[in-house]
Structures are given as C-alpha cells and as structure tokens.
N, C-alpha and C. Protein backbone atom coordinates (compact mmCIF):
# COMPACT_ATOMS: atom_id res chain seq x y z
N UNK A 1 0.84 -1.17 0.00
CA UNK A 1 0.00 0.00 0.00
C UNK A 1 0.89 1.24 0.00
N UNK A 2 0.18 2.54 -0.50
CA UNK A 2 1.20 3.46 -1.18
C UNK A 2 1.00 4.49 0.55
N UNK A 3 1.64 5.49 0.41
CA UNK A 3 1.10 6.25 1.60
C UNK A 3 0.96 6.96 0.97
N UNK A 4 -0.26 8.60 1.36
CA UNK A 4 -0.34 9.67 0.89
C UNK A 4 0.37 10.66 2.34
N UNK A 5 1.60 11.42 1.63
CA UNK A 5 1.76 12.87 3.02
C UNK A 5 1.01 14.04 2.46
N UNK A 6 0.70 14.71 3.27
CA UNK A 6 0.23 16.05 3.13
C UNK A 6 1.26 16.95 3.85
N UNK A 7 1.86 17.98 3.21
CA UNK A 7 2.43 18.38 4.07
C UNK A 7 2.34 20.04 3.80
N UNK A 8 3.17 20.91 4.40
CA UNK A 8 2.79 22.37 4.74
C UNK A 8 1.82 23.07 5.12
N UNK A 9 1.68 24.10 5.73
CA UNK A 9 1.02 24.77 6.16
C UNK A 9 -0.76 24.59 5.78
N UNK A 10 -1.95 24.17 6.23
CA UNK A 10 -2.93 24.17 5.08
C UNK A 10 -3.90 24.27 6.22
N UNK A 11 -4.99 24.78 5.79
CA UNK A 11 -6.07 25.44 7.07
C UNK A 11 -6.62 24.14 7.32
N UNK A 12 -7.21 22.81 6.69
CA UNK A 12 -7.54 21.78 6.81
C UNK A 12 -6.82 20.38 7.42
N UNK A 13 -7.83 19.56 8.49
CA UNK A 13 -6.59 18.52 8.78
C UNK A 13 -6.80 17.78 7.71
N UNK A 14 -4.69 17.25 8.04
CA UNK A 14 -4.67 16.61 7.28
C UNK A 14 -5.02 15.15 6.71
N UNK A 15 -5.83 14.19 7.56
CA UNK A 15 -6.19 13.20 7.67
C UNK A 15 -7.83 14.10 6.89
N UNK A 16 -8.35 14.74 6.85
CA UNK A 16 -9.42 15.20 6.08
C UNK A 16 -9.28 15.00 4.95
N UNK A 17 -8.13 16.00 4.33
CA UNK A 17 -7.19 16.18 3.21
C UNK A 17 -6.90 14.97 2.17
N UNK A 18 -6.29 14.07 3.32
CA UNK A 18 -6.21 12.37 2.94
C UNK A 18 -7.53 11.84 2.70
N UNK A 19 -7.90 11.75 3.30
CA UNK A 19 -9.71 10.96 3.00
C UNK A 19 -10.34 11.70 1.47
N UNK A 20 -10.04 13.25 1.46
CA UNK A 20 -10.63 13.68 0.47
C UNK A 20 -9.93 13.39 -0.89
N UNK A 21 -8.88 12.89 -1.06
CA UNK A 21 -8.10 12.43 -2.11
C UNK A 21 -8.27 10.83 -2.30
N UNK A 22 -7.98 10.38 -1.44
CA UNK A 22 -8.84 9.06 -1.20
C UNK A 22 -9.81 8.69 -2.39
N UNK A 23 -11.28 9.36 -1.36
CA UNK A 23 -12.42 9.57 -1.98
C UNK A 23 -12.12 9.94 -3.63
N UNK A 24 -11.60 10.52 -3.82
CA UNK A 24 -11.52 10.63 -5.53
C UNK A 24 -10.92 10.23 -6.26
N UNK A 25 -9.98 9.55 -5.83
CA UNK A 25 -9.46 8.21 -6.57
C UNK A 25 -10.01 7.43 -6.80
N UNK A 26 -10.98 6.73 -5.63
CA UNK A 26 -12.12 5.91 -5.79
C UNK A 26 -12.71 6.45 -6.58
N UNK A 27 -13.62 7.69 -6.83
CA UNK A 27 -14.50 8.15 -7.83
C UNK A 27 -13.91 7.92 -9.08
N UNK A 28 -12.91 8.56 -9.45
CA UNK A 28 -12.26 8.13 -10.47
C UNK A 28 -11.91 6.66 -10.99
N UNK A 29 -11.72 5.57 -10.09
CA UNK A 29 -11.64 4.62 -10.43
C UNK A 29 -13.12 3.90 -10.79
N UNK A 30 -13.93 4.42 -10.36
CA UNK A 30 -15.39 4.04 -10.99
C UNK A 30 -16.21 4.52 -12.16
N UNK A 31 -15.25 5.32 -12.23
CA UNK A 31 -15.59 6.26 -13.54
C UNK A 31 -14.87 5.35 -15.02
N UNK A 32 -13.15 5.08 -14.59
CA UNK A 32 -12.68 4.52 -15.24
C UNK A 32 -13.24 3.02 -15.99
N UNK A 33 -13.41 2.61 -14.98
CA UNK A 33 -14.45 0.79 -15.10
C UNK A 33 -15.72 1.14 -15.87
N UNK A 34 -16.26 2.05 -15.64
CA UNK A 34 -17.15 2.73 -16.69
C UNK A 34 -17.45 2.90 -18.10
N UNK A 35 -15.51 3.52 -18.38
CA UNK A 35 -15.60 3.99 -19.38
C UNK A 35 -14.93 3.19 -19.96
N UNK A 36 -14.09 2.00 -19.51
CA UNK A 36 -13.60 0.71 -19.86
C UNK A 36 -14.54 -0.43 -20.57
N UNK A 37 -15.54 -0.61 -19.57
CA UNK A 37 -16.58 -1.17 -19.99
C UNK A 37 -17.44 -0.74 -21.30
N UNK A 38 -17.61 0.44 -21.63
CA UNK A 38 -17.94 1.10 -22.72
C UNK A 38 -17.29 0.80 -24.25
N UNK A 39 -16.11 1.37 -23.74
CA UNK A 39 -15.03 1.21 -24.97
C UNK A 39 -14.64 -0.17 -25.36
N UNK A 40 -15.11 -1.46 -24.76
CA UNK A 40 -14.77 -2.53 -24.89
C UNK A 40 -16.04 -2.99 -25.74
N UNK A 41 -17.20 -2.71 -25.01
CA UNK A 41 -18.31 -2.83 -26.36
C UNK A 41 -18.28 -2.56 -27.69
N UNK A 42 -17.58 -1.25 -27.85
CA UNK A 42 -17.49 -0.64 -29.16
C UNK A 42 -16.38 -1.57 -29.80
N UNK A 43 -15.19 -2.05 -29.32
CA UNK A 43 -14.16 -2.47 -29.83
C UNK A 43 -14.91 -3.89 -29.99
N UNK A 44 -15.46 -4.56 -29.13
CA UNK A 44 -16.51 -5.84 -29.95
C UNK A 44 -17.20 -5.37 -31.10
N UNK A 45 -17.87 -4.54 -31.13
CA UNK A 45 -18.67 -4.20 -32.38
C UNK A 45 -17.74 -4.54 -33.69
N UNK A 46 -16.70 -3.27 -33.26
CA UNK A 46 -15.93 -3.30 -34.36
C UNK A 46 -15.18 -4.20 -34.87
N UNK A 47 -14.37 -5.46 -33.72
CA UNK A 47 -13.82 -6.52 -33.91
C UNK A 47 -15.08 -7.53 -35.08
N UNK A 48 -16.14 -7.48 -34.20
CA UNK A 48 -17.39 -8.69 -35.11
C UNK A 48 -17.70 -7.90 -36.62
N UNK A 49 -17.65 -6.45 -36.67
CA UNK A 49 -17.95 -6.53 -37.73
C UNK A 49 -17.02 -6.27 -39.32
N UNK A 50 -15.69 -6.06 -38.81
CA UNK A 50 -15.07 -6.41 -39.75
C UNK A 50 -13.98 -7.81 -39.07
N UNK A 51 -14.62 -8.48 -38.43
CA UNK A 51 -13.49 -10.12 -38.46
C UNK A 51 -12.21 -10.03 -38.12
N UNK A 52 -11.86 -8.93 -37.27
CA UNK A 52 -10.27 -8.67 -36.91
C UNK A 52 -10.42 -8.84 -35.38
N UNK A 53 -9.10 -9.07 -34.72
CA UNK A 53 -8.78 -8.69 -33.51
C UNK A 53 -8.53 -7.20 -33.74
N UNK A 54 -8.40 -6.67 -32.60
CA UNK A 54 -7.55 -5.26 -32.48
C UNK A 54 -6.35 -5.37 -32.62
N UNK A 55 -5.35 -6.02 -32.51
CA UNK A 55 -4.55 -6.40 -32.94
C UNK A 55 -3.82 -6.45 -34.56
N UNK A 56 -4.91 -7.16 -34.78
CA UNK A 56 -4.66 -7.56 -36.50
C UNK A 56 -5.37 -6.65 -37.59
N UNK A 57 -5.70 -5.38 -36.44
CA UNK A 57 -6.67 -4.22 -37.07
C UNK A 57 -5.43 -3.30 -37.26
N UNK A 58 -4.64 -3.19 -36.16
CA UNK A 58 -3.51 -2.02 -35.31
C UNK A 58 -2.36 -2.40 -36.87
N UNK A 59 -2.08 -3.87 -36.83
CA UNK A 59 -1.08 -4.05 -37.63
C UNK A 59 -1.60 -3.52 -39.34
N UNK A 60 -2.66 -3.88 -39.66
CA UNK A 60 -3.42 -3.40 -41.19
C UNK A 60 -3.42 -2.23 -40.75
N UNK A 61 -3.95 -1.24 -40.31
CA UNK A 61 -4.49 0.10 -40.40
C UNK A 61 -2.88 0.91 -40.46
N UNK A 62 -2.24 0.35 -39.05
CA UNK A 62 -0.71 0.99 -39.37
C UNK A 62 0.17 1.05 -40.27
N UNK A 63 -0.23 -0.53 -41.28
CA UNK A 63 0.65 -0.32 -42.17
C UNK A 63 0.05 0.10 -43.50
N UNK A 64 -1.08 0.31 -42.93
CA UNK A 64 -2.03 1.57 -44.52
C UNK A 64 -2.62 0.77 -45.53
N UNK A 65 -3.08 -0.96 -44.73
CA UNK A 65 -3.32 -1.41 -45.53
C UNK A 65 -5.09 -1.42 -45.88
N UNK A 66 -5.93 -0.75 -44.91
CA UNK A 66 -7.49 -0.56 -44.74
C UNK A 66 -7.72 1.09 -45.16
N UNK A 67 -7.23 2.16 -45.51
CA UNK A 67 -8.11 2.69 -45.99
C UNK A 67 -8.10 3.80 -44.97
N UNK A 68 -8.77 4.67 -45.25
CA UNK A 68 -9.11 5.71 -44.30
C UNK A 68 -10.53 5.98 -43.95
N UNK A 69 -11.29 4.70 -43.13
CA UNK A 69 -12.57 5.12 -43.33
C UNK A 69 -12.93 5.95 -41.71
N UNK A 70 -13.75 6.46 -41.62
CA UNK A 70 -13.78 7.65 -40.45
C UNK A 70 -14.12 6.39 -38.68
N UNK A 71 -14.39 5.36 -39.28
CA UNK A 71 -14.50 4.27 -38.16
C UNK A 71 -13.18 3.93 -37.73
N UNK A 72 -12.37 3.59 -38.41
CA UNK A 72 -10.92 2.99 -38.46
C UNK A 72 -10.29 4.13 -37.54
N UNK A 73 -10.48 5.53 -37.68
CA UNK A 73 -9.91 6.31 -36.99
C UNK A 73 -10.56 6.19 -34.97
N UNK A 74 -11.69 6.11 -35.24
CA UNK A 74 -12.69 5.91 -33.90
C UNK A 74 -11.96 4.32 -33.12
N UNK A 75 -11.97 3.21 -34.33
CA UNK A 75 -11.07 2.23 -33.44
C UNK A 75 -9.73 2.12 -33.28
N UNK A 76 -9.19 3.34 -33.75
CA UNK A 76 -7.73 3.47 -33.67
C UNK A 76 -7.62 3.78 -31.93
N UNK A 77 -8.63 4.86 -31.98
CA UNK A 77 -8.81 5.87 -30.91
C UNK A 77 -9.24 5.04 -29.80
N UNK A 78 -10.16 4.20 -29.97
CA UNK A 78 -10.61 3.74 -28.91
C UNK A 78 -9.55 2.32 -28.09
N UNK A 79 -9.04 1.99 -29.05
CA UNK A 79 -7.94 1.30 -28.23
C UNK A 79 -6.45 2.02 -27.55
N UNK A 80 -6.22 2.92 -28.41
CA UNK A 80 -5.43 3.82 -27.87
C UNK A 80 -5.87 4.52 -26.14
N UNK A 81 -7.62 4.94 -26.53
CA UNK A 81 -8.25 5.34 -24.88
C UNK A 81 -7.58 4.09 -24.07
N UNK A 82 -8.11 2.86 -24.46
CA UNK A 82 -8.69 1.80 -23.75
C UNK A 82 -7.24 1.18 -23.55
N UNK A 83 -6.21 1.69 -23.84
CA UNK A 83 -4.92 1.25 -23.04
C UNK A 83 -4.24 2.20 -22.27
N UNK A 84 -4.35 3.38 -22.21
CA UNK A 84 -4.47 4.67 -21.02
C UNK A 84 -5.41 4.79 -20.21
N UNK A 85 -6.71 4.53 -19.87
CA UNK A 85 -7.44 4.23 -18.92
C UNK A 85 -6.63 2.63 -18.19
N UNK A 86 -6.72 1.82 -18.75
CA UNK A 86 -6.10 0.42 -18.14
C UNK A 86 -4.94 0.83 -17.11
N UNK A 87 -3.93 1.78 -18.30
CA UNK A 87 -2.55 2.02 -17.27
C UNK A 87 -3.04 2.79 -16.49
N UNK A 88 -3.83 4.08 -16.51
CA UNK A 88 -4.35 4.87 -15.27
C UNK A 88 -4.93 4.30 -14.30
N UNK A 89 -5.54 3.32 -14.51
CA UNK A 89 -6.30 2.35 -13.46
C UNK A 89 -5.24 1.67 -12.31
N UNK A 90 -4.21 0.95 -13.05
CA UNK A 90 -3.44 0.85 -12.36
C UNK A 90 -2.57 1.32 -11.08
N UNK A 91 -1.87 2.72 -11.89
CA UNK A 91 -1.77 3.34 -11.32
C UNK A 91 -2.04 3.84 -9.91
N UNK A 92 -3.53 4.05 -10.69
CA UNK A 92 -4.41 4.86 -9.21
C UNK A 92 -4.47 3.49 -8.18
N UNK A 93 -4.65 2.63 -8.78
CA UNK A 93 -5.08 1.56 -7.29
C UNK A 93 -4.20 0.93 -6.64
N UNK A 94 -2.75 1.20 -7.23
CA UNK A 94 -1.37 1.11 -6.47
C UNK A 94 -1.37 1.91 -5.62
N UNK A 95 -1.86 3.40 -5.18
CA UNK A 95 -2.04 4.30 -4.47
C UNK A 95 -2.98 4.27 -3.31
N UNK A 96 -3.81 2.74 -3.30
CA UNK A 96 -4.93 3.01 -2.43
C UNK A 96 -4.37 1.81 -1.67
C-alpha cells in the first residue's frame, strides 16, 4: 500500500485532506471501469464486424493497408483510450 503525506502549512486537517483524495481516486476509479466497460463494447462491435482482432486491425491500419474510413480512426482511438485508462487504473489503485 502506497502512503499519501500532506504536508505544509494548510487550514484543513490533514487526515481530512487524505480521505478527500482518497475519496476521488475511488470516484475516479469508478468512472474509469465505466468507461472501460464502454469502450470494450465498441471495440466488440468493431472486432465482429469487420473479423479482426484489435490487434490484427492495429497491424493493417498501421501499415495503410485498410483505408481511411472515419470508423478505423474511432477504433484506432478507442484502443489507444482503452490502453491509457487500463494504465491509469493501475496506477491509481497502487495508491490506495
């Protein structure tokens, strides 16, 4: 478990301070699972309806072999989200 200090001068205690950072990490981490859960739907969609992994989408699209259709950019994007939320997730719950 990570510790949080608070330190210098601050009109609030600091065990308040702590709880209130706390608290929004948690929020944030429920937010994240949220928006994880979301973006994983869409990336099924898109996996079932053109027959790729994300994977075997990342390697075609990167190497320019699909085209520029305005979806391809949305599942570019959404796995790109959906592996920065993952590492942020992490992150944050190393801290709690």
């Amino acid at each position: 478990m990570s510790k949080i200090i608070i330190s210098g001068n601050i009109e609030y205690p600091k065990e308040q301070i702590t709880q209130q950072i706390i608290d929004l990490i948690k929020g944030r981490l429920l937010t994240i699972k949220d928006e994880i859960k979301s973006i994983k739907i869409d990336l099924n969609h898109f996996m079932d309806k053109y027959n790729l992994s994300n994977e075997e989408f990342l390697n075609k699209y990167q190497n320019e072999r699909l085209g520029d259709k305005e979806e391809y950019f949305v599942w570019e994007s959404s796995i790109k989200l959906l592996d920065k939320l993952q590492k942020e997730k992490q992150q944050l719950k190393a801290v709690l």
